[in-house]
C-alpha atoms as a PDB file:
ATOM      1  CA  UNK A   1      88.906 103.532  66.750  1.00  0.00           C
ATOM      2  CA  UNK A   2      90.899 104.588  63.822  1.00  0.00           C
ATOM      3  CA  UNK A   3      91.356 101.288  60.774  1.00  0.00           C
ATOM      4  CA  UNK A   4      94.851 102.266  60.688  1.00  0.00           C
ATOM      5  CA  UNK A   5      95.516 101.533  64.842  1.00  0.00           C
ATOM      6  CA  UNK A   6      93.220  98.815  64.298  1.00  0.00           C
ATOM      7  CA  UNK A   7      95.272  97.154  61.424  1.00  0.00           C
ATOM      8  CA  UNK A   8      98.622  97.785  63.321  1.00  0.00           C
ATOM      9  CA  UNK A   9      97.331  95.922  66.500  1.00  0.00           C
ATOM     10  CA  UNK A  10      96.729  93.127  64.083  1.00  0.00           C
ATOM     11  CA  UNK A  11      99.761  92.752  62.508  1.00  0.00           C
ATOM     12  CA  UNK A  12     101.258  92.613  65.686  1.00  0.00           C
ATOM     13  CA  UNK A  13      99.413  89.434  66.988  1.00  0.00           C
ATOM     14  CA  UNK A  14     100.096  87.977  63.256  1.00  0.00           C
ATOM     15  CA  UNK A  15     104.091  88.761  63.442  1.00  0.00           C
ATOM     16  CA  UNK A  16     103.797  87.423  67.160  1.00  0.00           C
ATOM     17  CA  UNK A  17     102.172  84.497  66.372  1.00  0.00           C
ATOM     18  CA  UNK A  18     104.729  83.306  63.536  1.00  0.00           C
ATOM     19  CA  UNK A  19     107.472  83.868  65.228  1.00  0.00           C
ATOM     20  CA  UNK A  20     106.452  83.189  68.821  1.00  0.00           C
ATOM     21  CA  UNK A  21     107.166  86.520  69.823  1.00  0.00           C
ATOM     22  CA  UNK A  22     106.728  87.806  73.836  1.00  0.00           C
ATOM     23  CA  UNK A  23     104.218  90.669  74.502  1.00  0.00           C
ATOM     24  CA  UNK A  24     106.410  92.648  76.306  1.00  0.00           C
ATOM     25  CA  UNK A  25     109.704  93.404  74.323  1.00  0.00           C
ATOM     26  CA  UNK A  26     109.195  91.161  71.424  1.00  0.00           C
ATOM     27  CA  UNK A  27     111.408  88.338  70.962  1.00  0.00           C
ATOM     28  CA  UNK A  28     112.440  88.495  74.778  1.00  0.00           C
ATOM     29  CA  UNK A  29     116.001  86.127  75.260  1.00  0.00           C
ATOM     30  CA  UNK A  30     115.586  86.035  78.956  1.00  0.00           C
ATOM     31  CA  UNK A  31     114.379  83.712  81.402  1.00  0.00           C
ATOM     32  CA  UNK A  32     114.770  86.481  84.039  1.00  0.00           C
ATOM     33  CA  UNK A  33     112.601  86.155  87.286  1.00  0.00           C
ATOM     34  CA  UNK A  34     113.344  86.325  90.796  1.00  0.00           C
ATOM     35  CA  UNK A  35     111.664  84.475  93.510  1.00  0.00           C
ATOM     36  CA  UNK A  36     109.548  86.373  95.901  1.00  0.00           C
ATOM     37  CA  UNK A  37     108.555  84.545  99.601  1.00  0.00           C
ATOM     38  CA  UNK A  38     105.213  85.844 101.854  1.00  0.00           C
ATOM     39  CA  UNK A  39     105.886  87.670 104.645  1.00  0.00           C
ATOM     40  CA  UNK A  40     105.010  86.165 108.248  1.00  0.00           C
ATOM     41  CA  UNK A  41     104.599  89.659 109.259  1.00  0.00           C
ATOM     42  CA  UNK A  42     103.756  92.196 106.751  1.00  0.00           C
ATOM     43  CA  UNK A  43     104.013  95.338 109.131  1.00  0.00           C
ATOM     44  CA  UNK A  44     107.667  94.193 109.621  1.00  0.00           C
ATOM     45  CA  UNK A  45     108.976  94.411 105.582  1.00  0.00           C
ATOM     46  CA  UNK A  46     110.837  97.693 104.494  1.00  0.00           C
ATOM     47  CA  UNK A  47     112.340  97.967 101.403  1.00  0.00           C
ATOM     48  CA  UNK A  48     116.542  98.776 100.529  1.00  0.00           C
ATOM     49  CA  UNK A  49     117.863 100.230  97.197  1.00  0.00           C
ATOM     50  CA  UNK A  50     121.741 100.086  96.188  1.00  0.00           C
ATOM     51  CA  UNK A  51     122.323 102.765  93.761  1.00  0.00           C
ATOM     52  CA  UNK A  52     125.821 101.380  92.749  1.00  0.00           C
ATOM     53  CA  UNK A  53     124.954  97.331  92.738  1.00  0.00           C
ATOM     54  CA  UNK A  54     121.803  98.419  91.030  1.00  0.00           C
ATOM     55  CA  UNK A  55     119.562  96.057  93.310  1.00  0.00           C
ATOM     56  CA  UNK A  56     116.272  96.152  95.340  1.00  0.00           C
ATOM     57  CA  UNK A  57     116.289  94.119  98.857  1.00  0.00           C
ATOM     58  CA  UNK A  58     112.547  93.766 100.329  1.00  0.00           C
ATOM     59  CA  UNK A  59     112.937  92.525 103.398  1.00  0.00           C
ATOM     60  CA  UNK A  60     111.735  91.363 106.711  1.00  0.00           C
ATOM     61  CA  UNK A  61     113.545  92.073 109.059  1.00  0.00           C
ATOM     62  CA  UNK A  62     116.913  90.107 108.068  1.00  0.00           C
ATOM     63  CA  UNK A  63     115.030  87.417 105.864  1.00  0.00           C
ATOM     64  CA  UNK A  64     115.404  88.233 102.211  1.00  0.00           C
ATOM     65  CA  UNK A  65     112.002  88.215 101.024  1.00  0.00           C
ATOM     66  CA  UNK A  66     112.523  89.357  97.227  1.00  0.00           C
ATOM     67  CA  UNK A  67     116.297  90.374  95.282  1.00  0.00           C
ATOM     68  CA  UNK A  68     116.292  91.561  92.295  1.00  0.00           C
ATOM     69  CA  UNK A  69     117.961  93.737  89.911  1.00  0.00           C
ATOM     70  CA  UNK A  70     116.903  97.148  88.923  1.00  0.00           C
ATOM     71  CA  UNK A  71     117.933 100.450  86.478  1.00  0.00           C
ATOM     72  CA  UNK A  72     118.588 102.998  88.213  1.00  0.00           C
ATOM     73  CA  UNK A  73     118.340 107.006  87.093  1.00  0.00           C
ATOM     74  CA  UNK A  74     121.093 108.280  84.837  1.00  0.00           C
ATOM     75  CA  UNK A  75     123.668 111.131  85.946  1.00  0.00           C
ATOM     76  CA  UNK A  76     121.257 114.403  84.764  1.00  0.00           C
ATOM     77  CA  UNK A  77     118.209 112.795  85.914  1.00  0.00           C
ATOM     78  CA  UNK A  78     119.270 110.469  88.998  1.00  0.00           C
ATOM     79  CA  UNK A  79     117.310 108.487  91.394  1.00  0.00           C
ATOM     80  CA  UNK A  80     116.410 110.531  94.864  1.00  0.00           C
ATOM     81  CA  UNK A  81     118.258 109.192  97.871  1.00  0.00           C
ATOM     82  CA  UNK A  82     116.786 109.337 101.669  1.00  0.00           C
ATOM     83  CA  UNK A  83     114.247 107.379 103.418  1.00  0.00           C
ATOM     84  CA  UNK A  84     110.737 107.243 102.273  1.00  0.00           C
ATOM     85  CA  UNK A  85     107.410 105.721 102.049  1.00  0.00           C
ATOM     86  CA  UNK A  86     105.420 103.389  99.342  1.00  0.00           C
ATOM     87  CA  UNK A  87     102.177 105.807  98.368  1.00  0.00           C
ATOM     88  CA  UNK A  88      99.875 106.209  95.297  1.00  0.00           C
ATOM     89  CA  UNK A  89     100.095 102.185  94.207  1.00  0.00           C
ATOM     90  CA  UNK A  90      98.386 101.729  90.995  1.00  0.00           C
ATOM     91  CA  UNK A  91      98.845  98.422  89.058  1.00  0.00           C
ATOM     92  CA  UNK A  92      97.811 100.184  85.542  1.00  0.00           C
ATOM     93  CA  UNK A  93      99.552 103.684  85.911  1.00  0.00           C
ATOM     94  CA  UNK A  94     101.010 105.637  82.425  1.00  0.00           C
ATOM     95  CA  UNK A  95     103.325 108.666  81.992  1.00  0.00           C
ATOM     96  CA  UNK A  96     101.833 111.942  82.904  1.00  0.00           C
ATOM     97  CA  UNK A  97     105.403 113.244  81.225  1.00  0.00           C
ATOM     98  CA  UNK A  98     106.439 111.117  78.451  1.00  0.00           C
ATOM     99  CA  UNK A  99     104.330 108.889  76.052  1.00  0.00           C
ATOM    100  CA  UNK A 100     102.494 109.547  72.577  1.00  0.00           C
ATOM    101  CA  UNK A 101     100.528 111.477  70.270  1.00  0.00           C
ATOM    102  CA  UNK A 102      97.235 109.989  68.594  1.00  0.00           C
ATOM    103  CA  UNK A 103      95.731 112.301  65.924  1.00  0.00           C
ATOM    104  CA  UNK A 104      93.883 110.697  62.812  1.00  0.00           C
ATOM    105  CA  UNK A 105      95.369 107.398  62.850  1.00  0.00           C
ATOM    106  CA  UNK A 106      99.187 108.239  63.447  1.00  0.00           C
ATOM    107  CA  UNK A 107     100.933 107.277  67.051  1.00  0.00           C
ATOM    108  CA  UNK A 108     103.852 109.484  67.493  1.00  0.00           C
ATOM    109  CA  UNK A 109     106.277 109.692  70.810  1.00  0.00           C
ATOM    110  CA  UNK A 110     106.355 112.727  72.504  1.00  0.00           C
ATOM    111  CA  UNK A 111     105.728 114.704  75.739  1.00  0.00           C
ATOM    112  CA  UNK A 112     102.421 115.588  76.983  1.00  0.00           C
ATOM    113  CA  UNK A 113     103.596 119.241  77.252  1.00  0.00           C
ATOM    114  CA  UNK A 114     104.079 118.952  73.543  1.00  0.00           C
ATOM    115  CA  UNK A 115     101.303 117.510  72.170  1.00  0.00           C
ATOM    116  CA  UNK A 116      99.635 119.094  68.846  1.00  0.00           C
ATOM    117  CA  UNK A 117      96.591 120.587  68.530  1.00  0.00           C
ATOM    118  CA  UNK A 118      94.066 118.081  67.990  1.00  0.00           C
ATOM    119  CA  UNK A 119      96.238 115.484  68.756  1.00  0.00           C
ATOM    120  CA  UNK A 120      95.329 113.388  71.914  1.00  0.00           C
ATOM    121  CA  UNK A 121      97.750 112.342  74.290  1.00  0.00           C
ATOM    122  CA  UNK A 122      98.149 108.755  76.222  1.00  0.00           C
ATOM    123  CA  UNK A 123     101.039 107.999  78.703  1.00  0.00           C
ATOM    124  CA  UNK A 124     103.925 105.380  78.241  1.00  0.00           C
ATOM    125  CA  UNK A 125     102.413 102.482  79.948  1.00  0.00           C
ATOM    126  CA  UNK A 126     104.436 101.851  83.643  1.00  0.00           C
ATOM    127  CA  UNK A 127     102.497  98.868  85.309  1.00  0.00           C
ATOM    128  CA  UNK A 128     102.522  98.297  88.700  1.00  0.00           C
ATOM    129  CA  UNK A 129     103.719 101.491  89.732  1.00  0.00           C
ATOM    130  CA  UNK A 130     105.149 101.960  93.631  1.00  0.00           C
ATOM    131  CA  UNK A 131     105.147 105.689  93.919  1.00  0.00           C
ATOM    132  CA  UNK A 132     108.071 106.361  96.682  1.00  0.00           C
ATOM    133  CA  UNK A 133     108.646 110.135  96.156  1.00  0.00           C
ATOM    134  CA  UNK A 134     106.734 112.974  93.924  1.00  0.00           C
ATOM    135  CA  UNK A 135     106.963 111.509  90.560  1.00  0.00           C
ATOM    136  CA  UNK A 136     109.461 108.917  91.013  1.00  0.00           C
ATOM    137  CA  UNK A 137     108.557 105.470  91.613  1.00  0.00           C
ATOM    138  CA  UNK A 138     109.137 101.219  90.836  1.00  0.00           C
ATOM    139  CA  UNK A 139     107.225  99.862  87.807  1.00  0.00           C
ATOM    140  CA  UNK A 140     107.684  97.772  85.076  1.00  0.00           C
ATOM    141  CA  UNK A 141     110.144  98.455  82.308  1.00  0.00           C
ATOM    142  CA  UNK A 142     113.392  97.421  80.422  1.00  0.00           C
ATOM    143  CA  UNK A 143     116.395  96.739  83.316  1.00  0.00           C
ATOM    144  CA  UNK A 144     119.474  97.711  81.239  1.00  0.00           C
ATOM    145  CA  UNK A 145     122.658  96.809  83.249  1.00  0.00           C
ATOM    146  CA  UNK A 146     123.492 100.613  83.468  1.00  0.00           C
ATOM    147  CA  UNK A 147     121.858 104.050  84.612  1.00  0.00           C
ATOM    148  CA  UNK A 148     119.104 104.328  82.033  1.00  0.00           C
ATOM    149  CA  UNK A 149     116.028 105.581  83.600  1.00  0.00           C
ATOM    150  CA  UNK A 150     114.245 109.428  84.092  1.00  0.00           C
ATOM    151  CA  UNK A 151     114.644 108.351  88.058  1.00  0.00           C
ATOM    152  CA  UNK A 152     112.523 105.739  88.239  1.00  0.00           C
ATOM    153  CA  UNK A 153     113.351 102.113  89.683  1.00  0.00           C
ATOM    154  CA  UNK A 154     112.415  99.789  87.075  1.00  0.00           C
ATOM    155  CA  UNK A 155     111.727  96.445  87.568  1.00  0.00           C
ATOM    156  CA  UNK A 156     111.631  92.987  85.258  1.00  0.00           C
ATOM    157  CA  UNK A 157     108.200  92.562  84.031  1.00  0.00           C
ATOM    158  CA  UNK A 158     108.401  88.874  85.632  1.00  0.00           C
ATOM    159  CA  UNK A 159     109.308  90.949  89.093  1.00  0.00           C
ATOM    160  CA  UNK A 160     106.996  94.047  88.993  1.00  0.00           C
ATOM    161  CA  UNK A 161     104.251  92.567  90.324  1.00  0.00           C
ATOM    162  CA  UNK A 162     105.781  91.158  92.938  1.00  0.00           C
ATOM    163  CA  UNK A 163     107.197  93.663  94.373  1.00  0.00           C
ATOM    164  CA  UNK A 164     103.576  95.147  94.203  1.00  0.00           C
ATOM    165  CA  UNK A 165     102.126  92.307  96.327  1.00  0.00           C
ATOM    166  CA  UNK A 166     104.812  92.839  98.698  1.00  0.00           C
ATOM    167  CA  UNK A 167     105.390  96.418  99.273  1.00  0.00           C
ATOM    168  CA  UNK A 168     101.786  98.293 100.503  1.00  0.00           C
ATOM    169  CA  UNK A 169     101.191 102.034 100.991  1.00  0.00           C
ATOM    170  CA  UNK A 170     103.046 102.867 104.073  1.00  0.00           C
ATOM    171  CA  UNK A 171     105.913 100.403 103.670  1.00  0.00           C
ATOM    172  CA  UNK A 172     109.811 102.356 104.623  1.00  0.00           C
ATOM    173  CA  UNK A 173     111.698 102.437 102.143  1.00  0.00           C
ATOM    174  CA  UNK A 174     115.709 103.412 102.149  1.00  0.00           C
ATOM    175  CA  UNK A 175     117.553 104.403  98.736  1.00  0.00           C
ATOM    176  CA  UNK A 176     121.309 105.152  99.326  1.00  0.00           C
ATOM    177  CA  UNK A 177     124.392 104.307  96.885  1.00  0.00           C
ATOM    178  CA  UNK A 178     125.218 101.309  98.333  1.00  0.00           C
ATOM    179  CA  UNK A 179     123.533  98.988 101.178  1.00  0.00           C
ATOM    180  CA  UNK A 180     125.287  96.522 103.129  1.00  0.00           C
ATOM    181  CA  UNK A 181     123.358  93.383 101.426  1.00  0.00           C
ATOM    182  CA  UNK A 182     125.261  94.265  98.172  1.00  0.00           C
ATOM    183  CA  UNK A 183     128.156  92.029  99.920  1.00  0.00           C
ATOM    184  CA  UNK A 184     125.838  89.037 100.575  1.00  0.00           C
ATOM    185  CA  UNK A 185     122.084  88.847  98.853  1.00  0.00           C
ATOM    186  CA  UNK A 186     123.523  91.554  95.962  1.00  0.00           C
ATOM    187  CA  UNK A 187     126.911  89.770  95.076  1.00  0.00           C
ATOM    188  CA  UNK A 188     126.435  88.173  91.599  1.00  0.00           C
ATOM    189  CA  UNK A 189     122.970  88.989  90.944  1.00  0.00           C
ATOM    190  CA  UNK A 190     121.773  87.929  88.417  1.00  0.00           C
ATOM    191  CA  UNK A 191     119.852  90.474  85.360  1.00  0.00           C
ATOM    192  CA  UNK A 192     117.822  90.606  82.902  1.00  0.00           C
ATOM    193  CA  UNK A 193     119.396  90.439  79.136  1.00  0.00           C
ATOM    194  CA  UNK A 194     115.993  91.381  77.303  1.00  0.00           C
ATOM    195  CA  UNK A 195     116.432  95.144  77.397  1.00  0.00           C
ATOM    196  CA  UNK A 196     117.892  94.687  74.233  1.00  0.00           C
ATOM    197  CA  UNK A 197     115.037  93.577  72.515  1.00  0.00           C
ATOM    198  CA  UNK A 198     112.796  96.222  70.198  1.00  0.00           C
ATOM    199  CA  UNK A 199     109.842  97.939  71.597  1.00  0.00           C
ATOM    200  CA  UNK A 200     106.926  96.453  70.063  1.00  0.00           C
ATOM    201  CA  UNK A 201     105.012  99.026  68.346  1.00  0.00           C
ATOM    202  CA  UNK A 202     103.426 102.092  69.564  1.00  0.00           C
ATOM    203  CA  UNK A 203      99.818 100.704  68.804  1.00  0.00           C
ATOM    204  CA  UNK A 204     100.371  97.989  71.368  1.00  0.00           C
ATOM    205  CA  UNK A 205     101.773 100.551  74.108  1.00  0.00           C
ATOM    206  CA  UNK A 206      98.903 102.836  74.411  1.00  0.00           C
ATOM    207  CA  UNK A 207      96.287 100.417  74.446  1.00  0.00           C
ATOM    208  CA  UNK A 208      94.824  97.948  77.415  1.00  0.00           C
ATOM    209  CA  UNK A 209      96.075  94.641  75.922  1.00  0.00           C
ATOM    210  CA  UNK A 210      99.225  95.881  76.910  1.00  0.00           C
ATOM    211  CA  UNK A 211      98.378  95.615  80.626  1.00  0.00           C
ATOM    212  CA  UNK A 212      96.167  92.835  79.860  1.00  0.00           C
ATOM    213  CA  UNK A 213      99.448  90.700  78.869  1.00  0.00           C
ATOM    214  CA  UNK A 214     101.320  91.240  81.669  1.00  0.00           C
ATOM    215  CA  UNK A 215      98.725  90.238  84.207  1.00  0.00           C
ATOM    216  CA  UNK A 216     100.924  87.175  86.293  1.00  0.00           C
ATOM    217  CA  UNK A 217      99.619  83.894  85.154  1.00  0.00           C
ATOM    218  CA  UNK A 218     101.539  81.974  87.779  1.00  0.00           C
ATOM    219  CA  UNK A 219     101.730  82.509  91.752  1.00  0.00           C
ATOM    220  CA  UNK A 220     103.678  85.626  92.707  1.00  0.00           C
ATOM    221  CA  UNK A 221     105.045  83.642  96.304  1.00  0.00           C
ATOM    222  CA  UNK A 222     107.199  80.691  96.764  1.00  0.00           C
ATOM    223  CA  UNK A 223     105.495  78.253  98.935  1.00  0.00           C
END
């Protein structure tokens, strides 16, 4: 592994350390979670997505069994609408599009269609990843209050994995502009306020700790 990723890994978990730093966004201001319940009936959850409220519903049947908040696609690269099904779940997926270029030492952004000769190329990390159409799909990531995303739903890191738990290969799910639960579960929700915070550095994204960090440490369900 090349000294200079090596020293730039460590200099992370230094700055972290004296400043008490979070893995994920550095410095994160937000206490953001949402509180996720067990289904009785797993065969009966399905999962609704409000384009305009910007909110996820899993539910069973009409129990609420996760709301959250979520960022949605922007206007050139929206978020597919229609009725679909969870497939390809994989907890530690990265970008087959978008991530970085490692070539003696330097970690440079950039698309894997555009990655330099002799340069090797490692996806921008999106854990817990809910595929729901060809290339689009839920994972973890920043949940800016407007359109921000390549299509993707993301989800609070805090929230990712569990919608994970909750939503298995198979499991409906309904995206439209707006869903009738924006009236009741969606009115007021509350969101995250740590998309603001810097990226921590490249070195961190492409390797495992990343993942490592944001394993849950605390039960996903409610009891």
């Amino acid at each position: 592994m090349p000294r200079r990723f090596l020293l730039a890994c460590g200099l992370w978990v230094v700055a972290c350390a004296a400043v008490g730093c979070d893995t994920f966004g550095g410095g994160e201001r937000s206490d953001y979670d949402a509180v996720a319940y067990r289904p009785q009936n797993p065969a009966a959850v399905k999962v609704k997505v409000s384009l305009e409220n910007a909110a996820v519903y899993v539910m069973e049947g009409d129990r609420p069994l996760l709301v959250t908040a979520t960022c949605v696609g922007r206007a050139h690269t929206p978020t597919p609408t229609g009725r679909f099904r969870a497939f390809n779940r994989l907890p530690r997926k990265r970008s087959n599009t978008y991530g970085f270029h490692l070539n003696k030492g330097a970690i440079v952004s950039g698309k894997r269609t555009k990655t330099p000769r002799g340069a090797r190329y490692v996806g921008y990390p999106m854990p817990n990843w809910v595929e729901f159409a060809p290339g689009y799909g839920f994972h973890t990531g920043y949940v800016h209050p407007v359109p921000r995303s390549h299509g993707c739903l993301r989800l609070h890191k805090k929230v990712a994995p569990k919608f994970f738990a909750l939503v298995p290969a198979g499991t409906p799910i309904e995206i439209a502009h707006r869903q009738p639960e924006d009236l009741t579960l969606g009115r007021n929700l509350a969101r995250p306020t740590d998309y603001t915070d810097p990226d921590p550095p490249n070195s961190y994204l492409v390797s495992r700790q990343y993942f490592d960090d944001l394993e849950p440490t605390a039960p996903l369900f409610a009891n």
